[in-house]
PDB file of N, CA and C in Angstrom:
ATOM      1  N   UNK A   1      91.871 215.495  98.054  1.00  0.00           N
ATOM      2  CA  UNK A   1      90.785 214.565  97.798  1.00  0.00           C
ATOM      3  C   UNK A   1      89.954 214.417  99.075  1.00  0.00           C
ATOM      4  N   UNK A   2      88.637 214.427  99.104  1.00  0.00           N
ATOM      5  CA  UNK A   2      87.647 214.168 100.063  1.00  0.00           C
ATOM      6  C   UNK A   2      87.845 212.723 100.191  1.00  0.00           C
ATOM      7  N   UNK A   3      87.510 212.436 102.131  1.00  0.00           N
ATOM      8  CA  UNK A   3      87.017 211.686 102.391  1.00  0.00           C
ATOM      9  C   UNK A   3      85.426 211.155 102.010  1.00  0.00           C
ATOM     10  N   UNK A   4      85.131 209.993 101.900  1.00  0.00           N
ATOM     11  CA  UNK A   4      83.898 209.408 102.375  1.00  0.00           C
ATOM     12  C   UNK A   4      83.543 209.462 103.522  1.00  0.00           C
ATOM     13  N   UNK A   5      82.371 209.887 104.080  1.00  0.00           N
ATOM     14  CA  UNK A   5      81.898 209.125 105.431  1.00  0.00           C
ATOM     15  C   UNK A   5      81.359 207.529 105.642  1.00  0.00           C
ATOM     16  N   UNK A   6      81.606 207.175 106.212  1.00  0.00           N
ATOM     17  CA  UNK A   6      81.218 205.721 106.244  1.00  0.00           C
ATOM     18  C   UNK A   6      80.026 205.330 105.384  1.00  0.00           C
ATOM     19  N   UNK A   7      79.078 206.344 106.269  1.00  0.00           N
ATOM     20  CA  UNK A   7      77.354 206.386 105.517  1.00  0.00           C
ATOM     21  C   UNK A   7      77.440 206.106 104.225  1.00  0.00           C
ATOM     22  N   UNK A   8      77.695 207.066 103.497  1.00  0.00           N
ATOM     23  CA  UNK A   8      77.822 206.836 102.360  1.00  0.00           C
ATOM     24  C   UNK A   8      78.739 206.369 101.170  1.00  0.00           C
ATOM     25  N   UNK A   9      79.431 205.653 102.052  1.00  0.00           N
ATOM     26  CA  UNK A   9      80.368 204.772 100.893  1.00  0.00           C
ATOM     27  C   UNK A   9      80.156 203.017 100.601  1.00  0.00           C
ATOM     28  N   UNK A  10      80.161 202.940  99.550  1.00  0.00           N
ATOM     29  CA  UNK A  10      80.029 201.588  99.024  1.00  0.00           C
ATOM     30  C   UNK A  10      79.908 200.716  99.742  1.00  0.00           C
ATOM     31  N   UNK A  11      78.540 200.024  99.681  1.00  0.00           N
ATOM     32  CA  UNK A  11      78.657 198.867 100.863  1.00  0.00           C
ATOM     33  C   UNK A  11      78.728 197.306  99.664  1.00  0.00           C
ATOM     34  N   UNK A  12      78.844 196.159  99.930  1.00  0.00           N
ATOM     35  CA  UNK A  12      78.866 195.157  99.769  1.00  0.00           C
ATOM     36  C   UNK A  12      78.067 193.863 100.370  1.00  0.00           C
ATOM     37  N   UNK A  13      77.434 192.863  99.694  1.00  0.00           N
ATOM     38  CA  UNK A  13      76.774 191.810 100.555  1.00  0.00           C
ATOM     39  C   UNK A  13      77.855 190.784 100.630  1.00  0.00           C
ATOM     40  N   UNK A  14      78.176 190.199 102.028  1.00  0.00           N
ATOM     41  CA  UNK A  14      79.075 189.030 101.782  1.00  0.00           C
ATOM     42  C   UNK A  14      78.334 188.132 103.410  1.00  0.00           C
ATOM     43  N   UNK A  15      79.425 187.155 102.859  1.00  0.00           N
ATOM     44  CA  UNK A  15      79.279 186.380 104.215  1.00  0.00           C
ATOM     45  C   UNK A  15      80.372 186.132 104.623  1.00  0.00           C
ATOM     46  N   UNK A  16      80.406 186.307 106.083  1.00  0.00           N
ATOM     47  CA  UNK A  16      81.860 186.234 106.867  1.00  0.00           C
ATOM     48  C   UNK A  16      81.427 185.212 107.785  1.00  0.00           C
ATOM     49  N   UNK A  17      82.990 183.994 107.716  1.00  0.00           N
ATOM     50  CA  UNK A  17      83.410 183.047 108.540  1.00  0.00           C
ATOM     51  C   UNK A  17      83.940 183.376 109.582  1.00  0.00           C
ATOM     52  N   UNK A  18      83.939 183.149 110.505  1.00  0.00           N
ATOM     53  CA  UNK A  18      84.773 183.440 111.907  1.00  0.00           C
ATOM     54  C   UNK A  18      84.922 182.381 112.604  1.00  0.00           C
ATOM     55  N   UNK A  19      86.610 182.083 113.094  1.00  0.00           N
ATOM     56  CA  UNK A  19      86.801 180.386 113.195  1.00  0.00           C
ATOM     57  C   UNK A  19      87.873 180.583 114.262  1.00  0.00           C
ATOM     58  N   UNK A  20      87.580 181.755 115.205  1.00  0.00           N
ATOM     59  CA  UNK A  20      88.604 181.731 115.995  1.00  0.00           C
ATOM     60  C   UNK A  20      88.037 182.619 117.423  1.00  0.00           C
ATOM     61  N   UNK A  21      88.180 181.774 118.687  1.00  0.00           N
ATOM     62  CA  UNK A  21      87.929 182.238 119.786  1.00  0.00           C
ATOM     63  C   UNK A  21      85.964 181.612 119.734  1.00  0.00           C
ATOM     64  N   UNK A  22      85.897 180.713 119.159  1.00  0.00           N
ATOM     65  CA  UNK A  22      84.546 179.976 118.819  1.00  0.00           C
ATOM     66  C   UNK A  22      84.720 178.299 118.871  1.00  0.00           C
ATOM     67  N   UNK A  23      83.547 177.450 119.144  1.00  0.00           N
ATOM     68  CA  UNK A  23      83.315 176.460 118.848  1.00  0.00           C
ATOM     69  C   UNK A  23      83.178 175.685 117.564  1.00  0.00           C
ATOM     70  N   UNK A  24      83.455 176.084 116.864  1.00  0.00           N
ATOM     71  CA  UNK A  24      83.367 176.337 115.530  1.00  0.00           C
ATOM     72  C   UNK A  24      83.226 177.097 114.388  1.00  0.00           C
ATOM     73  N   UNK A  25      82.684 176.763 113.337  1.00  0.00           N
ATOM     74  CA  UNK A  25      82.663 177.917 112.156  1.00  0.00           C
ATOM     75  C   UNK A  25      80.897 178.680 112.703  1.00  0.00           C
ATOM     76  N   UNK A  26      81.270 179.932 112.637  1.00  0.00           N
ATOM     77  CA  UNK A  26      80.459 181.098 112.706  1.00  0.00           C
ATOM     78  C   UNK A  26      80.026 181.563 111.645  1.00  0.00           C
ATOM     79  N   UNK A  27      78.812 181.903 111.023  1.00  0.00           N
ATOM     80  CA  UNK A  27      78.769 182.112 109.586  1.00  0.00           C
ATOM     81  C   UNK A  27      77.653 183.577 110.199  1.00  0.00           C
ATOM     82  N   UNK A  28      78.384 185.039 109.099  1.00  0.00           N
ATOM     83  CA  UNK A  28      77.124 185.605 109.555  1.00  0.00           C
ATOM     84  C   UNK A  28      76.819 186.242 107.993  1.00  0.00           C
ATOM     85  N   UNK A  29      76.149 186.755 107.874  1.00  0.00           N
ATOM     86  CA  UNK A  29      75.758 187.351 106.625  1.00  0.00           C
ATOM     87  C   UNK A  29      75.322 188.755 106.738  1.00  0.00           C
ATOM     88  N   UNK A  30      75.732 190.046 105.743  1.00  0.00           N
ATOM     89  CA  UNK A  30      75.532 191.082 105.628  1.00  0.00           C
ATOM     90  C   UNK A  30      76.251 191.933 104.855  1.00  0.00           C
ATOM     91  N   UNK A  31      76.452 193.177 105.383  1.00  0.00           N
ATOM     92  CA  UNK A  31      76.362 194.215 104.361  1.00  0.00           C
ATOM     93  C   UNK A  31      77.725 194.944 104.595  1.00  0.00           C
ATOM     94  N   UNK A  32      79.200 195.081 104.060  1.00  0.00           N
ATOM     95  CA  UNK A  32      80.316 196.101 104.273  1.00  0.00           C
ATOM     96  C   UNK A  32      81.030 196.662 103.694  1.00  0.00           C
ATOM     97  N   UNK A  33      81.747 197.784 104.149  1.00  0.00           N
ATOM     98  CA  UNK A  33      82.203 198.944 103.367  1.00  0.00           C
ATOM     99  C   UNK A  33      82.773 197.980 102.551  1.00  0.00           C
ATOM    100  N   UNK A  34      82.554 198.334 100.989  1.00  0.00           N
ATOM    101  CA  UNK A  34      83.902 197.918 100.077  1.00  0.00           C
ATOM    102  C   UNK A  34      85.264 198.359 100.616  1.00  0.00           C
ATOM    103  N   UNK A  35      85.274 199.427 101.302  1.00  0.00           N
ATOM    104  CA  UNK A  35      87.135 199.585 101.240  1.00  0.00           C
ATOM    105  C   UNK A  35      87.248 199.036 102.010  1.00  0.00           C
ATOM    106  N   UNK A  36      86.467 198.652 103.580  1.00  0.00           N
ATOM    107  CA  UNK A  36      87.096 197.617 104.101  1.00  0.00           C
ATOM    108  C   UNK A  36      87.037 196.134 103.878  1.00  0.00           C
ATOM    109  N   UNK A  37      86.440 195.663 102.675  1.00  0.00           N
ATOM    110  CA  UNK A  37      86.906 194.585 102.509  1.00  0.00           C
ATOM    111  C   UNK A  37      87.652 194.213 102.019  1.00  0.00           C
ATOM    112  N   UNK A  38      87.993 195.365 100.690  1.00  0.00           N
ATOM    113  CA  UNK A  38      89.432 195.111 100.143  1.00  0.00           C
ATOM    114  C   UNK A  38      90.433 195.323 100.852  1.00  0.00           C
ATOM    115  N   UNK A  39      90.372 195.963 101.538  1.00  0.00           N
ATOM    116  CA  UNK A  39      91.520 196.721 103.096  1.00  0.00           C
ATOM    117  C   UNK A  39      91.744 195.033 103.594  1.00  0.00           C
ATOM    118  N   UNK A  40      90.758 194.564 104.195  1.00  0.00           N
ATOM    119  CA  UNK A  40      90.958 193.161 104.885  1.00  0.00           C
ATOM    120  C   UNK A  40      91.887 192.012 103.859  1.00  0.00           C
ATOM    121  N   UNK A  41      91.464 192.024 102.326  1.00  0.00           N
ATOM    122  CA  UNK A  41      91.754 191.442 101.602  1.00  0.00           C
ATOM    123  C   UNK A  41      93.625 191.695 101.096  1.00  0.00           C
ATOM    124  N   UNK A  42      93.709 192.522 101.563  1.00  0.00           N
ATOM    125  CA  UNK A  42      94.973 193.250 101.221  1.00  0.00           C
ATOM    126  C   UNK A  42      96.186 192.967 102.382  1.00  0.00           C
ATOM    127  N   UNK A  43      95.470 192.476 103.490  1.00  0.00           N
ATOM    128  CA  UNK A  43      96.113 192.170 104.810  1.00  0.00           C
ATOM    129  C   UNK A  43      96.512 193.730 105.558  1.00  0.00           C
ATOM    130  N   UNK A  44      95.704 194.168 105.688  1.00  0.00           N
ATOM    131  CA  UNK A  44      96.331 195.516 106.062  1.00  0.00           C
ATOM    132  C   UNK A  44      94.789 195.947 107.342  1.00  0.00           C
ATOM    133  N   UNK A  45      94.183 194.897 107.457  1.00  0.00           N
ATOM    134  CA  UNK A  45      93.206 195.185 108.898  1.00  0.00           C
ATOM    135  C   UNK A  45      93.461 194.069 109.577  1.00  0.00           C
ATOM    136  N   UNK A  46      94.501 194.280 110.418  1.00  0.00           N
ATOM    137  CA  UNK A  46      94.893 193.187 111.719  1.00  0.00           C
ATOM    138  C   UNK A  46      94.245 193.495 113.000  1.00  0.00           C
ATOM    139  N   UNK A  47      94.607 194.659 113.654  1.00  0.00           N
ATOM    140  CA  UNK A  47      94.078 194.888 115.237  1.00  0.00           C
ATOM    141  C   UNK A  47      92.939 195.716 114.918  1.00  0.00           C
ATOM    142  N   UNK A  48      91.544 195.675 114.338  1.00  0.00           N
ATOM    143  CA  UNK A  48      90.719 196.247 114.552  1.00  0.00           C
ATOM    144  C   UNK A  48      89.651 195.602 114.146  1.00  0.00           C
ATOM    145  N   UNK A  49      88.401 196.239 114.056  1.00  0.00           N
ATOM    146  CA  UNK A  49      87.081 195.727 114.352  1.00  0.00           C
ATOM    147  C   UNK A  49      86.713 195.723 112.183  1.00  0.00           C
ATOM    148  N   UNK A  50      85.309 195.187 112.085  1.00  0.00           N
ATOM    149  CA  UNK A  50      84.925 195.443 110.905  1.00  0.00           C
ATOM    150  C   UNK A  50      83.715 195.332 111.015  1.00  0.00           C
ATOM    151  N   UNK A  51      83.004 196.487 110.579  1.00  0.00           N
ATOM    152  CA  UNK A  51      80.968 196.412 110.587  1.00  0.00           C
ATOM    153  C   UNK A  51      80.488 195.959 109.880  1.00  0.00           C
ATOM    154  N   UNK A  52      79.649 194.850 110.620  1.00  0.00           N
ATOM    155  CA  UNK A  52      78.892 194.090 109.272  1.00  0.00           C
ATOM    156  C   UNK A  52      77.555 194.910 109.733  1.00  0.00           C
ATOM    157  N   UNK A  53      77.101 195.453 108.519  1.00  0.00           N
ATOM    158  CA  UNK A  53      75.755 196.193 108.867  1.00  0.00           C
ATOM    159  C   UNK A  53      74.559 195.339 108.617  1.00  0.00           C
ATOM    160  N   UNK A  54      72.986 194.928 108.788  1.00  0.00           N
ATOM    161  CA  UNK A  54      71.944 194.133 108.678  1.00  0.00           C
ATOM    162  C   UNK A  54      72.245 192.714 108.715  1.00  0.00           C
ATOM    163  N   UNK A  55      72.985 192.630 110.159  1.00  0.00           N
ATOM    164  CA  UNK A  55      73.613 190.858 110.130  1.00  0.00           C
ATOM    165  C   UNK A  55      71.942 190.286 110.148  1.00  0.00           C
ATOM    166  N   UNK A  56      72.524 189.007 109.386  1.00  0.00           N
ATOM    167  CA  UNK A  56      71.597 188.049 109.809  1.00  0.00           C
ATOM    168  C   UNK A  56      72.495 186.540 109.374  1.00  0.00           C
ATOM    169  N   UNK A  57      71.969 185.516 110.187  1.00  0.00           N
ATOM    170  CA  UNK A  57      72.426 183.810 109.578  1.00  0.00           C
ATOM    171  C   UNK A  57      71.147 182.733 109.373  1.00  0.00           C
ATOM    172  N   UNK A  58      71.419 182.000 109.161  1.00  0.00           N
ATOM    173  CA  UNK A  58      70.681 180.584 109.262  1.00  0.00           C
ATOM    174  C   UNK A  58      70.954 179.679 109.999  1.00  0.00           C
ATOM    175  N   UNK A  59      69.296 179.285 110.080  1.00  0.00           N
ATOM    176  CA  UNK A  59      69.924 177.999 111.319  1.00  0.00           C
ATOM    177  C   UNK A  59      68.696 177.071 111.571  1.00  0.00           C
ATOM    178  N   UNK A  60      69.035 175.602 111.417  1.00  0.00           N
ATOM    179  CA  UNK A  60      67.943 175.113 111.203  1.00  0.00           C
ATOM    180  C   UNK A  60      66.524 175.957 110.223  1.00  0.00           C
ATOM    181  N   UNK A  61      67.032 176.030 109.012  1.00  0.00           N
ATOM    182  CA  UNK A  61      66.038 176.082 108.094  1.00  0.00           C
ATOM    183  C   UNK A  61      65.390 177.402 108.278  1.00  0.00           C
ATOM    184  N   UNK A  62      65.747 177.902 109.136  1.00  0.00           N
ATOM    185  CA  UNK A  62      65.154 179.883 109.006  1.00  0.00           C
ATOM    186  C   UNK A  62      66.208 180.799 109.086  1.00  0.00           C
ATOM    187  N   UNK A  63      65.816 181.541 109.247  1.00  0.00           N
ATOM    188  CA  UNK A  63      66.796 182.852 108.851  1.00  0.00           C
ATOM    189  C   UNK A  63      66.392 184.037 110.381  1.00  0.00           C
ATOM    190  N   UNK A  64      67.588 184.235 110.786  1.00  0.00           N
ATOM    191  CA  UNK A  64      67.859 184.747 112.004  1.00  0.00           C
ATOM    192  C   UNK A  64      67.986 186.388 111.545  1.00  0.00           C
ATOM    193  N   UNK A  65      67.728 187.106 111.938  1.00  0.00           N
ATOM    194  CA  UNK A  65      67.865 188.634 111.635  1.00  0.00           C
ATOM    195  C   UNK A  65      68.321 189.614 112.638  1.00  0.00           C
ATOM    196  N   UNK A  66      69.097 189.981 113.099  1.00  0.00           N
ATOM    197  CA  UNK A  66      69.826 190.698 114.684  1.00  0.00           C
ATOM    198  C   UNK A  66      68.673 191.738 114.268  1.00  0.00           C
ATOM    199  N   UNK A  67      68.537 192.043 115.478  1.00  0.00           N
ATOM    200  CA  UNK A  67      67.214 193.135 116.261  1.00  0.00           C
ATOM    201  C   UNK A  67      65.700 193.158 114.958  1.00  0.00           C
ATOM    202  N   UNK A  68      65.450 191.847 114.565  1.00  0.00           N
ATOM    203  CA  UNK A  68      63.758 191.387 114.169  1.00  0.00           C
ATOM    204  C   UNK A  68      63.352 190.434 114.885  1.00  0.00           C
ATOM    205  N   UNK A  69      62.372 190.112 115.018  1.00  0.00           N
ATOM    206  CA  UNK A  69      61.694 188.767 115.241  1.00  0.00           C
ATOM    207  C   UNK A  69      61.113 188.754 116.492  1.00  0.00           C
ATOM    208  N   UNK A  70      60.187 188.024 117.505  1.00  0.00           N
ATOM    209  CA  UNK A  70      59.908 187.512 118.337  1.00  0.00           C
ATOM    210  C   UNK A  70      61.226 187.071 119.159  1.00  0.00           C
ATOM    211  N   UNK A  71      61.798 186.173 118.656  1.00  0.00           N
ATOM    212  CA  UNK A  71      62.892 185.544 119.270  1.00  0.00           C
ATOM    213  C   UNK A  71      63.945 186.478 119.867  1.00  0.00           C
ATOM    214  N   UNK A  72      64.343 187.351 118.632  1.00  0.00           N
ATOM    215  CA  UNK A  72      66.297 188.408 119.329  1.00  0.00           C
ATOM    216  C   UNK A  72      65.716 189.426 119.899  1.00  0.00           C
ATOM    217  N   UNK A  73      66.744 190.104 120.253  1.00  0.00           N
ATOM    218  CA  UNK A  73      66.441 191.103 121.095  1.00  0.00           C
ATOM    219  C   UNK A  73      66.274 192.840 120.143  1.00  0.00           C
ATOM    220  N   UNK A  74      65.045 193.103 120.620  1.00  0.00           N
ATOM    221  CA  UNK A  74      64.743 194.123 119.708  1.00  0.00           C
ATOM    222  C   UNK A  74      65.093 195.451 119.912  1.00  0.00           C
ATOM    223  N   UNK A  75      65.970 195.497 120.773  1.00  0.00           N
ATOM    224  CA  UNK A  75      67.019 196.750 120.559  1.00  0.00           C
ATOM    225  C   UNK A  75      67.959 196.921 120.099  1.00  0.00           C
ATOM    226  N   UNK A  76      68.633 195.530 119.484  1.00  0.00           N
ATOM    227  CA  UNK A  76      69.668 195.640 118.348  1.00  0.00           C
ATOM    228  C   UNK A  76      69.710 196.414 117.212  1.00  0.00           C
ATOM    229  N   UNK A  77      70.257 196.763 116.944  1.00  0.00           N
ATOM    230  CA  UNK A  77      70.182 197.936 115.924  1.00  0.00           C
ATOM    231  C   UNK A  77      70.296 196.542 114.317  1.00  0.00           C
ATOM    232  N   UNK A  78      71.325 195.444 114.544  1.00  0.00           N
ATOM    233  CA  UNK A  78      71.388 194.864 113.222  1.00  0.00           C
ATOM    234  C   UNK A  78      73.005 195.178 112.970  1.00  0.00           C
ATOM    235  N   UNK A  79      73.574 195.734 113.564  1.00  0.00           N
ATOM    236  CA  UNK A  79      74.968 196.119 113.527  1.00  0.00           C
ATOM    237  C   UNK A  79      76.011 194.636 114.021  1.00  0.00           C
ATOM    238  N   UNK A  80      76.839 194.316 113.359  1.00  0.00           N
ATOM    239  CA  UNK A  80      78.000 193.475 114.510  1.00  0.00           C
ATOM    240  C   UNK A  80      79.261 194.099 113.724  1.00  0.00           C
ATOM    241  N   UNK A  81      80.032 194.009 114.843  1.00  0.00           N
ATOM    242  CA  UNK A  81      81.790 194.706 114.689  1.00  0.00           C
ATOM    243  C   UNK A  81      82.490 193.212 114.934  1.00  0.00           C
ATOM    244  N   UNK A  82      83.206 192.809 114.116  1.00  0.00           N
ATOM    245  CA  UNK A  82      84.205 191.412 113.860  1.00  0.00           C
ATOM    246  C   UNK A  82      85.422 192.037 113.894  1.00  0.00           C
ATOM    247  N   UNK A  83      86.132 191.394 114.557  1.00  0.00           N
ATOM    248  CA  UNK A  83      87.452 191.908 114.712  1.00  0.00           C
ATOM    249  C   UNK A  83      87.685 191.131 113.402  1.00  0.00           C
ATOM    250  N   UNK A  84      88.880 191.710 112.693  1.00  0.00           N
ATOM    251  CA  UNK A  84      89.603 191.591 111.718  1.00  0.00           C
ATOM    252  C   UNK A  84      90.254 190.280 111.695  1.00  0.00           C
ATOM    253  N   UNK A  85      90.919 190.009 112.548  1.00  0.00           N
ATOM    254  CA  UNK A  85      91.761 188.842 112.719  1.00  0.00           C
ATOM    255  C   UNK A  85      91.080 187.056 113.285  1.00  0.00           C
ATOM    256  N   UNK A  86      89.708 187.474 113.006  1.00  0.00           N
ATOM    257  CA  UNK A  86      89.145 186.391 113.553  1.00  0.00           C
ATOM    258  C   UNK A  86      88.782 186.042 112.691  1.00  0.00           C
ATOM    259  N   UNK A  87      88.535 186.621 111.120  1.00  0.00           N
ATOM    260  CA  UNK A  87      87.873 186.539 110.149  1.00  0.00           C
ATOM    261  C   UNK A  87      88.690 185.292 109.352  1.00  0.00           C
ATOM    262  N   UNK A  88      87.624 184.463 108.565  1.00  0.00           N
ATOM    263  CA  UNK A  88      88.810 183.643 108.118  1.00  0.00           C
ATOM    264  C   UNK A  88      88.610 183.313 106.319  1.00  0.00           C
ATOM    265  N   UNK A  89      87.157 183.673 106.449  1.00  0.00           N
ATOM    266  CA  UNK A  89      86.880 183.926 105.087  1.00  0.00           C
ATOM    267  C   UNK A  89      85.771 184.502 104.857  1.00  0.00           C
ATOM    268  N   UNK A  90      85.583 185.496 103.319  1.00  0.00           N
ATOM    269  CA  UNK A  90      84.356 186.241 103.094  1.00  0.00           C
ATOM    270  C   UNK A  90      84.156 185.899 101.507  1.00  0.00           C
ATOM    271  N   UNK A  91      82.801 185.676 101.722  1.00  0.00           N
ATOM    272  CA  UNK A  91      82.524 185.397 100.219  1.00  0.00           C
ATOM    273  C   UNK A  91      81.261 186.914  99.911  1.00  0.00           C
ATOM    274  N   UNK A  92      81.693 187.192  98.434  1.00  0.00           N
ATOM    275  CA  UNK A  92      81.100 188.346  98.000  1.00  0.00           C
ATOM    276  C   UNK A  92      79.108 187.468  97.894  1.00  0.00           C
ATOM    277  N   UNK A  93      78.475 188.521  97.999  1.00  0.00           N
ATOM    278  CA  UNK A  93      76.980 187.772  97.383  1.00  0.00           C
ATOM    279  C   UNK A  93      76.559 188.991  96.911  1.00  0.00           C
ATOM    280  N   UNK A  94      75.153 188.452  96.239  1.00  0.00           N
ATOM    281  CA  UNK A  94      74.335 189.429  95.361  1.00  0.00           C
ATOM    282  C   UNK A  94      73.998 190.794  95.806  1.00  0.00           C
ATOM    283  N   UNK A  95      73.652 191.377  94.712  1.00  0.00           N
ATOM    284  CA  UNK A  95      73.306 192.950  95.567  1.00  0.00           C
ATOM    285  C   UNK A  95      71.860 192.494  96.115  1.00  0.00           C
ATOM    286  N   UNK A  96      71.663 193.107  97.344  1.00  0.00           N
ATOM    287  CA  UNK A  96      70.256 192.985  97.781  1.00  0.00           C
ATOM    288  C   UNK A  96      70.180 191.655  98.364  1.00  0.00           C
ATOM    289  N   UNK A  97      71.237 191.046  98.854  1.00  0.00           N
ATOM    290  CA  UNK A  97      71.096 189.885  99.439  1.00  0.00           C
ATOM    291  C   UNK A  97      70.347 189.629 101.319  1.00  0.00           C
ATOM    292  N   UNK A  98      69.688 190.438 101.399  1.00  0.00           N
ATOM    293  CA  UNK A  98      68.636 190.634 102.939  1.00  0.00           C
ATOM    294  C   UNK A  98      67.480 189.547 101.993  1.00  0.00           C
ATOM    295  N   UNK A  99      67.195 188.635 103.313  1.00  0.00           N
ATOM    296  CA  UNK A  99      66.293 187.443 102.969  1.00  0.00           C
ATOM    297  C   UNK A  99      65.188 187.818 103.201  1.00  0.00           C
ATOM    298  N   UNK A 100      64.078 187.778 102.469  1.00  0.00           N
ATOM    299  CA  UNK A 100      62.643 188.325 102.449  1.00  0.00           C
ATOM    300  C   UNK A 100      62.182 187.872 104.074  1.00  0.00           C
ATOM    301  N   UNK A 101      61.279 188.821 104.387  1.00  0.00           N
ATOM    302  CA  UNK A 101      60.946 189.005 105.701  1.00  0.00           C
ATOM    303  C   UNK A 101      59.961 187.720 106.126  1.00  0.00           C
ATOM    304  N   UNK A 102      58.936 186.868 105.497  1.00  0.00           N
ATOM    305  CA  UNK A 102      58.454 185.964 105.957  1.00  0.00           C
ATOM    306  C   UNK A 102      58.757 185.038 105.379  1.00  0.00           C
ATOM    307  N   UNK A 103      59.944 184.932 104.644  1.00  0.00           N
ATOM    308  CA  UNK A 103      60.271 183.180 104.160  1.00  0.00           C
ATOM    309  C   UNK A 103      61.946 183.445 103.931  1.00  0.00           C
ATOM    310  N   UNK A 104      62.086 182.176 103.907  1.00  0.00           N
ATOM    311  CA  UNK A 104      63.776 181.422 104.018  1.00  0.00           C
ATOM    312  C   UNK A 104      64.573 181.158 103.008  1.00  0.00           C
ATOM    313  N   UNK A 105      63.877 181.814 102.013  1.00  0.00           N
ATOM    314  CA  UNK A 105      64.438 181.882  99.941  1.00  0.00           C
ATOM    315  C   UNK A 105      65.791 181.919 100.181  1.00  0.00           C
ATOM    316  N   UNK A 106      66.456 181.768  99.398  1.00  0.00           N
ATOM    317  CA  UNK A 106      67.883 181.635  99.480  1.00  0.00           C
ATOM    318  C   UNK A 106      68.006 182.075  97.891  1.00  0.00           C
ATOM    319  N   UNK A 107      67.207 182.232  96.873  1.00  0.00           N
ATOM    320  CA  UNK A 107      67.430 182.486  95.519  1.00  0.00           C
ATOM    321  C   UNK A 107      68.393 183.533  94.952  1.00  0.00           C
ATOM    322  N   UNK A 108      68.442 184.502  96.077  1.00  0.00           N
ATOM    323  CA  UNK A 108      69.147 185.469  95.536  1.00  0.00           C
ATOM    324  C   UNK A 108      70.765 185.347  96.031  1.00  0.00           C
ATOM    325  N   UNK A 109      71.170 184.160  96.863  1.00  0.00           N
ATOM    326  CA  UNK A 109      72.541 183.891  97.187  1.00  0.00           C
ATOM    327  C   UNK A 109      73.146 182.876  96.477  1.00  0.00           C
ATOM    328  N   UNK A 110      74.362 183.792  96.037  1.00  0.00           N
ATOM    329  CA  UNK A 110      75.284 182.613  95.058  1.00  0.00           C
ATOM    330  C   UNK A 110      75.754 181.365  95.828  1.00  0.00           C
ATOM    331  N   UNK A 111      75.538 180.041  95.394  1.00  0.00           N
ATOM    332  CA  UNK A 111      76.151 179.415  96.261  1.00  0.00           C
ATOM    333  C   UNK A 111      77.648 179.098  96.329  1.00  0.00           C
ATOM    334  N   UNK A 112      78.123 178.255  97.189  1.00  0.00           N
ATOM    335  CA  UNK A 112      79.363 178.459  96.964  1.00  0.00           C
ATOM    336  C   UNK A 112      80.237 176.900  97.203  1.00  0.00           C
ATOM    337  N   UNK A 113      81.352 177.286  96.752  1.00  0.00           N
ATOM    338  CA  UNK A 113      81.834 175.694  96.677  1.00  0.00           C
ATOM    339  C   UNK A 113      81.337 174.326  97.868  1.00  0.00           C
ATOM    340  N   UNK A 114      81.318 173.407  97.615  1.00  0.00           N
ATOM    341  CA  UNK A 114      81.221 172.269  99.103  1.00  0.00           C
ATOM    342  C   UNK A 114      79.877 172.749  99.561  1.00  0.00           C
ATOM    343  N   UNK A 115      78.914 173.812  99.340  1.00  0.00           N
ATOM    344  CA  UNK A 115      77.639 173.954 100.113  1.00  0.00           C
ATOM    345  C   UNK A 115      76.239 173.911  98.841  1.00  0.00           C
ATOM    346  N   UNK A 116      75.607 173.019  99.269  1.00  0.00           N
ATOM    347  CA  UNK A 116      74.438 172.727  98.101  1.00  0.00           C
ATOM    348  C   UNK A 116      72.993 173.771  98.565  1.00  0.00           C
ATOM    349  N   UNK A 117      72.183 174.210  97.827  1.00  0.00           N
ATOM    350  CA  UNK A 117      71.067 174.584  98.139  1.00  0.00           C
ATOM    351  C   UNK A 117      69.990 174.134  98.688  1.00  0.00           C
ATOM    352  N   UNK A 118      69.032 173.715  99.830  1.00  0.00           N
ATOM    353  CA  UNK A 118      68.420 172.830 100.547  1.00  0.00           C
ATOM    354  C   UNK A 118      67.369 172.772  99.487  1.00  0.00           C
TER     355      UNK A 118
END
């Protein structure tokens, strides 16, 4: 049986919590391999990294985008690597969940328990 290359295997929109080696809850949002999320989900990614591809979060009422904007730094590619074990929860979201480029819509994200829509 063939491998996949990364490139082209199943990606996923979620949002990942990270609640460890931080001041608090870390929320980022983006795009990852399905097998490694079921891999994570399975407990079987402890000592290693996980790519969230087109991170972006919120914050105060806009939407942050790694390597867009005026503000970040525009040699970011949009890539972040989360270690596995820092992770503390991921919630699945819609396909196509990247937030339109000049506004802060949230329409296309499921919400999720304890968090209301502004």
């Amino acid at each position: 049986m063939k491998n996949k290359s990364k490139s082209t295997e199943k990606k996923v929109w979620v949002e990942v919590e990270v609640n460890k080696y931080t001041d608090g809850i870390t929320v980022f949002r983006g795009q990852m391999a399905k097998s490694d999320l079921e891999a994570w989900t399975r407990g079987e990614l402890t000592d290693c990294a996980i790519r969230l591809e087109k991170t972006y979060w919120f914050l105060d009422d806009a939407v942050y985008v790694l390597g867009k904007g005026e503000d970040s730094a525009p040699q970011y590619t949009g890539d972040t690597y989360l270690r596995a074990d820092t992770i503390m929860l991921i919630f699945m979201l819609k396909d196509n969940s990247f937030p339109e480029v000049h506004g802060t819509s949230t329409d296309n994200i499921f919400s999720f328990p304890g968090r209301q829509k502004q």
